[in-house]
Every structure is written in C-alpha cells, then in structure tokens.
Protein backbone atom coordinates (compact mmCIF):
# COMPACT_ATOMS: atom_id res chain seq x y z
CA UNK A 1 -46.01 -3.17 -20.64
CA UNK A 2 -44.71 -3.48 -17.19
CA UNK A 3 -41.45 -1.30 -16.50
CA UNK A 4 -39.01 -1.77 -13.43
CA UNK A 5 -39.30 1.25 -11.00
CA UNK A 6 -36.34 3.13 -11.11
CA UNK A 7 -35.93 5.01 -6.62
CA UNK A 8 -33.34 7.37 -6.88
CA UNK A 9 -32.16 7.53 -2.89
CA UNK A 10 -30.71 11.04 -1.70
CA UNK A 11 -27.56 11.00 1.04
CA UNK A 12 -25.24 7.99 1.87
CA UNK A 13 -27.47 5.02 2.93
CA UNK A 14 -26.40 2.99 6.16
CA UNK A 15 -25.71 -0.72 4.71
CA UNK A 16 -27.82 -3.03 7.24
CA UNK A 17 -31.46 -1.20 7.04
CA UNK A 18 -30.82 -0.78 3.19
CA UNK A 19 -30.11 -4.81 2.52
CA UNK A 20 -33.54 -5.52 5.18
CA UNK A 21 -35.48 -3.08 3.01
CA UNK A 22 -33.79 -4.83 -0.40
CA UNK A 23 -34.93 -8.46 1.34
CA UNK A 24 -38.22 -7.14 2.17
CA UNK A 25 -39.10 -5.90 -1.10
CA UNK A 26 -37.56 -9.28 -3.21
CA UNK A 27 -39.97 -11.30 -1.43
CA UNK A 28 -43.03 -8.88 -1.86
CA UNK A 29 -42.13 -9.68 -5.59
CA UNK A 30 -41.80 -13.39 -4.71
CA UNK A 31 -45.05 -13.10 -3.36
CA UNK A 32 -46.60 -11.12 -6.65
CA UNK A 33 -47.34 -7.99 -4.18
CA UNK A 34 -45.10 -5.40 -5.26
CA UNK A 35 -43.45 -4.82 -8.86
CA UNK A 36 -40.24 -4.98 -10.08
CA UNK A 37 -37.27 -2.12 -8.97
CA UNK A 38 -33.75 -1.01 -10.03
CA UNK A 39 -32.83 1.46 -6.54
CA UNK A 40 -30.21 3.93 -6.75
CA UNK A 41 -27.40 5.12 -4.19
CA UNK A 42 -24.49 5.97 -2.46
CA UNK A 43 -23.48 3.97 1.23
CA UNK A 44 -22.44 5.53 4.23
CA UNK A 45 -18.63 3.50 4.16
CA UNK A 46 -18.94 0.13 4.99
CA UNK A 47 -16.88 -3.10 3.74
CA UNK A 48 -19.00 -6.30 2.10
CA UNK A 49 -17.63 -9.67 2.05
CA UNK A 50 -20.34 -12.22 -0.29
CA UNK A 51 -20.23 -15.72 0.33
CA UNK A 52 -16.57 -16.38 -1.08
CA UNK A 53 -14.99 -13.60 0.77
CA UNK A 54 -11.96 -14.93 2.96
CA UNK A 55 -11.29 -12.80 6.27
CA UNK A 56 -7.36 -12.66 4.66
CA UNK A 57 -8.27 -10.56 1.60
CA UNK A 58 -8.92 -8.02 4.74
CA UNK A 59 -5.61 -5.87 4.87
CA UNK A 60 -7.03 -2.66 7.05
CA UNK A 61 -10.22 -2.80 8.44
CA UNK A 62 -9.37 0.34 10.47
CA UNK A 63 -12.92 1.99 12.21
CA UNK A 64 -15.01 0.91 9.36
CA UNK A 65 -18.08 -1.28 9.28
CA UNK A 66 -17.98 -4.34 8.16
CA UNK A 67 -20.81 -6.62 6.90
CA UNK A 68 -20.93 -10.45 5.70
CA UNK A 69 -23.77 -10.57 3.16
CA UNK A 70 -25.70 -13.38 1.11
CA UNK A 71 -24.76 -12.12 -2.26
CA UNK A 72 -22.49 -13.49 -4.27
CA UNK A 73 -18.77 -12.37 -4.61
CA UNK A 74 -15.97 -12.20 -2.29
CA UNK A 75 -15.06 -8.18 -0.61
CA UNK A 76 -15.98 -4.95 -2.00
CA UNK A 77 -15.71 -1.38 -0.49
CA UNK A 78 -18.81 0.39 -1.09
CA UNK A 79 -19.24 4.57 -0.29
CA UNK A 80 -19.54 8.20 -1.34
CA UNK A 81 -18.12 8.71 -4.98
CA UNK A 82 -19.64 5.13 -6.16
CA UNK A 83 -23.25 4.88 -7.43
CA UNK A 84 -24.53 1.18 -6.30
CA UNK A 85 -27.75 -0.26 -8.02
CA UNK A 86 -29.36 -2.98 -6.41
CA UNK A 87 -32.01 -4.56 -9.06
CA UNK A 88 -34.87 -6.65 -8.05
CA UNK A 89 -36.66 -8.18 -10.92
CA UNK A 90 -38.62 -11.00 -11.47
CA UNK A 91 -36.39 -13.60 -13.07
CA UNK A 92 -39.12 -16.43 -13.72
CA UNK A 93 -41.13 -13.88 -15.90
CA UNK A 94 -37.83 -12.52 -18.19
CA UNK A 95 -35.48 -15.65 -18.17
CA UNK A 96 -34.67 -17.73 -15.23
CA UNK A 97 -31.42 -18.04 -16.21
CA UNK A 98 -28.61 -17.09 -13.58
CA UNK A 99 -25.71 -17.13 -16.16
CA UNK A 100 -27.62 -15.30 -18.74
CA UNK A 101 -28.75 -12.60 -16.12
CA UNK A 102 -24.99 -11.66 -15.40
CA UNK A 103 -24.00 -11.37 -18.26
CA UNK A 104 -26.99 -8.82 -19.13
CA UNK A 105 -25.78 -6.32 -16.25
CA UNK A 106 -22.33 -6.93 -17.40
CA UNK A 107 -23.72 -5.87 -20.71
CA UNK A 108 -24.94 -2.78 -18.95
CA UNK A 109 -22.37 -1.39 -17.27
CA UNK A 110 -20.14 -1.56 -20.36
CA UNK A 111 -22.71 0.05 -22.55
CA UNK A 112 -23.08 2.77 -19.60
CA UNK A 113 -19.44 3.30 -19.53
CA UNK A 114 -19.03 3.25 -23.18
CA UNK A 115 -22.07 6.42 -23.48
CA UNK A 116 -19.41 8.83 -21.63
CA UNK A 117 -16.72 7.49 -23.74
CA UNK A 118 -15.08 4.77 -21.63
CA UNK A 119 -14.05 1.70 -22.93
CA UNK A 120 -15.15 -1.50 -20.94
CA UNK A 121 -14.63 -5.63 -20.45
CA UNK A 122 -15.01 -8.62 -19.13
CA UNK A 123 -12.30 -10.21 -18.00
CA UNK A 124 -11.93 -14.11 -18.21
CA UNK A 125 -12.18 -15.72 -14.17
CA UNK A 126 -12.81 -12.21 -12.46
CA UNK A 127 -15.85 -10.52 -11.60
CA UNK A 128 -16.82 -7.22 -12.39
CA UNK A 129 -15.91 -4.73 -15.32
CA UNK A 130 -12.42 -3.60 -16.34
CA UNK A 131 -10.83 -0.79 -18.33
CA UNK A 132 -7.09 -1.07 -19.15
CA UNK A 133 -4.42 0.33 -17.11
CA UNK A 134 -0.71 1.60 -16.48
CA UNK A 135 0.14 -2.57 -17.52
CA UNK A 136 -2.49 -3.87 -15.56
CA UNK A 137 -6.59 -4.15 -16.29
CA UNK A 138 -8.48 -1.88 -13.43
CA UNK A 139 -12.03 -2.71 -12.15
CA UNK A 140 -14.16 0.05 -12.44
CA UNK A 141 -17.39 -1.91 -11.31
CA UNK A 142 -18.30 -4.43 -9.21
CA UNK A 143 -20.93 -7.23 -9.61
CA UNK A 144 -22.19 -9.31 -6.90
CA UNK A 145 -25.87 -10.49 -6.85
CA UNK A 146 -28.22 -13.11 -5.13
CA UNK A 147 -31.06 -15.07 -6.91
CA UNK A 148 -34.21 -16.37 -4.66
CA UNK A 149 -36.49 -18.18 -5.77
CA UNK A 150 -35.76 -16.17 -9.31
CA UNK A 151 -36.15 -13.10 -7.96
CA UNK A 152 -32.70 -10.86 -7.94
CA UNK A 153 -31.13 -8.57 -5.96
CA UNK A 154 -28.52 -7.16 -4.85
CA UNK A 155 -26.79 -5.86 -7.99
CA UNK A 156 -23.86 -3.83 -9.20
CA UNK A 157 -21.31 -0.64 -8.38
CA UNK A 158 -19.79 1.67 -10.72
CA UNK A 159 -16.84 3.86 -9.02
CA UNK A 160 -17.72 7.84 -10.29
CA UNK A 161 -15.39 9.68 -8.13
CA UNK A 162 -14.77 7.49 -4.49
CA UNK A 163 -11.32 7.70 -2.65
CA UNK A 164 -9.72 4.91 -4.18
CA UNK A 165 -7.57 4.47 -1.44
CA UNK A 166 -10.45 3.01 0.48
CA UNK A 167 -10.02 -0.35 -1.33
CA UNK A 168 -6.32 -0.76 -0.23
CA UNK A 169 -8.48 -1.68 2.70
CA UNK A 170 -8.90 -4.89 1.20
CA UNK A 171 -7.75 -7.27 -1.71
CA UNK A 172 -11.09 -6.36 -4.17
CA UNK A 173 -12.46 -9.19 -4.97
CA UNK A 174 -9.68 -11.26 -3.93
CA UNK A 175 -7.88 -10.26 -7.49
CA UNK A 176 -4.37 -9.34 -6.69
CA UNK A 177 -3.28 -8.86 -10.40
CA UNK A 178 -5.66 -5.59 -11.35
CA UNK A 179 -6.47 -2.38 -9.64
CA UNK A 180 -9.26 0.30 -8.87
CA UNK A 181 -10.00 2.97 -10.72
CA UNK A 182 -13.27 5.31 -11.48
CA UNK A 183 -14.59 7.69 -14.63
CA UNK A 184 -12.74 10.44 -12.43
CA UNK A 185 -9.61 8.57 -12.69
CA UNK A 186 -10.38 8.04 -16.66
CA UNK A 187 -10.65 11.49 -17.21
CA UNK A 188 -14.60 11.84 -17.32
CA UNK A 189 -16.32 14.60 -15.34
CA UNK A 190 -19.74 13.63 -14.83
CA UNK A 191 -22.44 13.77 -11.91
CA UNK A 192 -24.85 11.10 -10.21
CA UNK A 193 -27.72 12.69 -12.20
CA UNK A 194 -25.93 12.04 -15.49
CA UNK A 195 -24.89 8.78 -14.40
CA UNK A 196 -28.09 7.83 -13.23
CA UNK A 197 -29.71 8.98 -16.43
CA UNK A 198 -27.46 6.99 -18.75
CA UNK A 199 -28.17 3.71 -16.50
CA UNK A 200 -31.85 3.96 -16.95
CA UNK A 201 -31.83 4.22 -21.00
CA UNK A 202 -29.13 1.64 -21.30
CA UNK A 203 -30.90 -0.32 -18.83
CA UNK A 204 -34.04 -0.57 -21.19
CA UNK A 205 -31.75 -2.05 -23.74
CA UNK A 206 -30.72 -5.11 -21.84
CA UNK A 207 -33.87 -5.75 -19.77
CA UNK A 208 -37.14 -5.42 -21.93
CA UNK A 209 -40.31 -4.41 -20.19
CA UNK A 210 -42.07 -7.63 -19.55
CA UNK A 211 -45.46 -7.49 -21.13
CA UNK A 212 -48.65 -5.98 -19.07
C-alpha cells in the first residue's frame, strides 16, 4: 500500500520559498517522480489573498507581508499559533473529484477537532470549519486548495493558539457575519505534537492508502 508522507517542518516558514517548494513537489507527482505528501507547519506572518480575494476585505495591512496566491479562497492570515497542512496527493489515482476532495478535508478537520472534544461544521456558502459562538458561528479553520492536473495542494489551517487579533487585519474570508476563534479560545490546551498526531490518524480515515 502506498501511504502519503507526512514532513513535520520545525520554526515559522517564510510563505514565498514554502509555496515554490509546494509547486515543485505537485508537479514531481504530476510527473510520477516523487510520492504523495501531507507537510506540516507554522508561517512566519504573512497575509494570503486566493483567487477571489478583493483588495477591500484588506482593513490593516500594517508592516506585514502580503502574498496573492493561486489557491482557491479569498484572504486568510496565516502565522505562529496556527498549524497549516498543505496536502499534495494524487487525485487521478484516489478520485478525481474536486467537490468530493473538499469535502474529505472538511471531514478531517471536524473529526480532528472533535478527538480533543470540539464540536465542528460546515456552514452552508462559507468556506472553512465553524464552531458556535457568543450568537455568531466562529471559523476555526480555513480551507483553500488548488487542483492541477489532479494533483492537490495547498490545503488547510487549524488556529491552536495564534493572536486572533491578527485577522482584524482583514475581513476572513470575506465573511462579515462570523468570527475567529482557536482550541485555545475553546478551552483546549494542547501542543503542535498532539495536534499533529491526531491529524495523521484521522487523516488515514478520510484518505485510504492507494494500493502499492
């Protein structure tokens, strides 16, 4: 059976040379060179409009970097406190199926969330995974991914313990009925190791090895 490498990346990660490396290794796939890979990190601070964002969902850019990138999705903060993983698998050989690939790491996050206790959804006409609020839903991950030639990447964000006051920078997602919150702000103390841990068994349970 053939098993997605999980790369566990140490220290915030500067956002340019991460997506080239991300690029680089989707089209080694592409090419049937290298296998498939689910990486795992933190960003140095940096702001991440996809190819809906709109420059007026950007309230406070202040003196951090800013990229435009070919994912999906409209703005997202990304930084210490929030463990990103960008998953690069091989979409022709699972199910080339962009709908039905969504809605597996959807699936994922909320069974990740749900294994420390945290209770998770969709929500109808907004991206990303919600928990309920103070009268409101808030999004405690993010989704934004890019498909070529059915290979993914790009991927997801789950907020552990960021400053949540770095998304008043912008209007998340371009959803101005919901706010931000993180499994600190739910009341769960956890680490990156634990987080990472759950993420790789619950991963298994959405994305099958593909045979050998």
């Amino acid at each position: 059976m053939r098993r997605p490498v999980f790369r566990t990346f140490d220290g915030p990660q500067a956002y340019a040379p991460t997506i080239e490396a991300m690029a680089a290794h989707a089209a080694d796939i592409r090419a049937g060179s290298a296998g498939e890979q689910v990486w795992l990190l933190e960003h140095a601070p940096v702001l991440t409009g996809g190819t809906s964002a709109q420059d007026s969902d950007l309230v406070n850019i202040g003196g951090i970097d800013v990229h435009r990138s070919g994912r999906g999705g409209q703005w997202t903060w990304h930084g210490p406190g929030q463990r990103v993983a960008y998953v690069m698998l091989d979409l022709a050989a699972r199910n080339p199926d962009v709908r039905a690939y969504v809605q597996a790491l959807e699936a994922w996050i909320i069974d990740t969330l749900a294994s420390f206790g945290v209770t998770s959804q969709r929500r109808d006409g907004h991206p990303g995974i919600w928990v309920a609020g103070d009268g409101q839903l808030d999004k405690i991950a993010a989704i934004g991914v890019r498909i070529s030639r059915w290979v993914s990447w790009h991927g997801i964000a789950i907020n552990l313990d960021p400053d949540l006051t770095a998304f008043e920078r912008i209007i998340p997602c371009g959803v101005r009925d919901g706010g931000v919150t993180s499994l600190a702000a739910q009341g769960i103390t956890c680490d990156l190791k634990q987080l990472d841990a759950s993420l790789a068994t619950c991963f298994e349970r959405h994305f099958p090895d593909l045979p050998a």
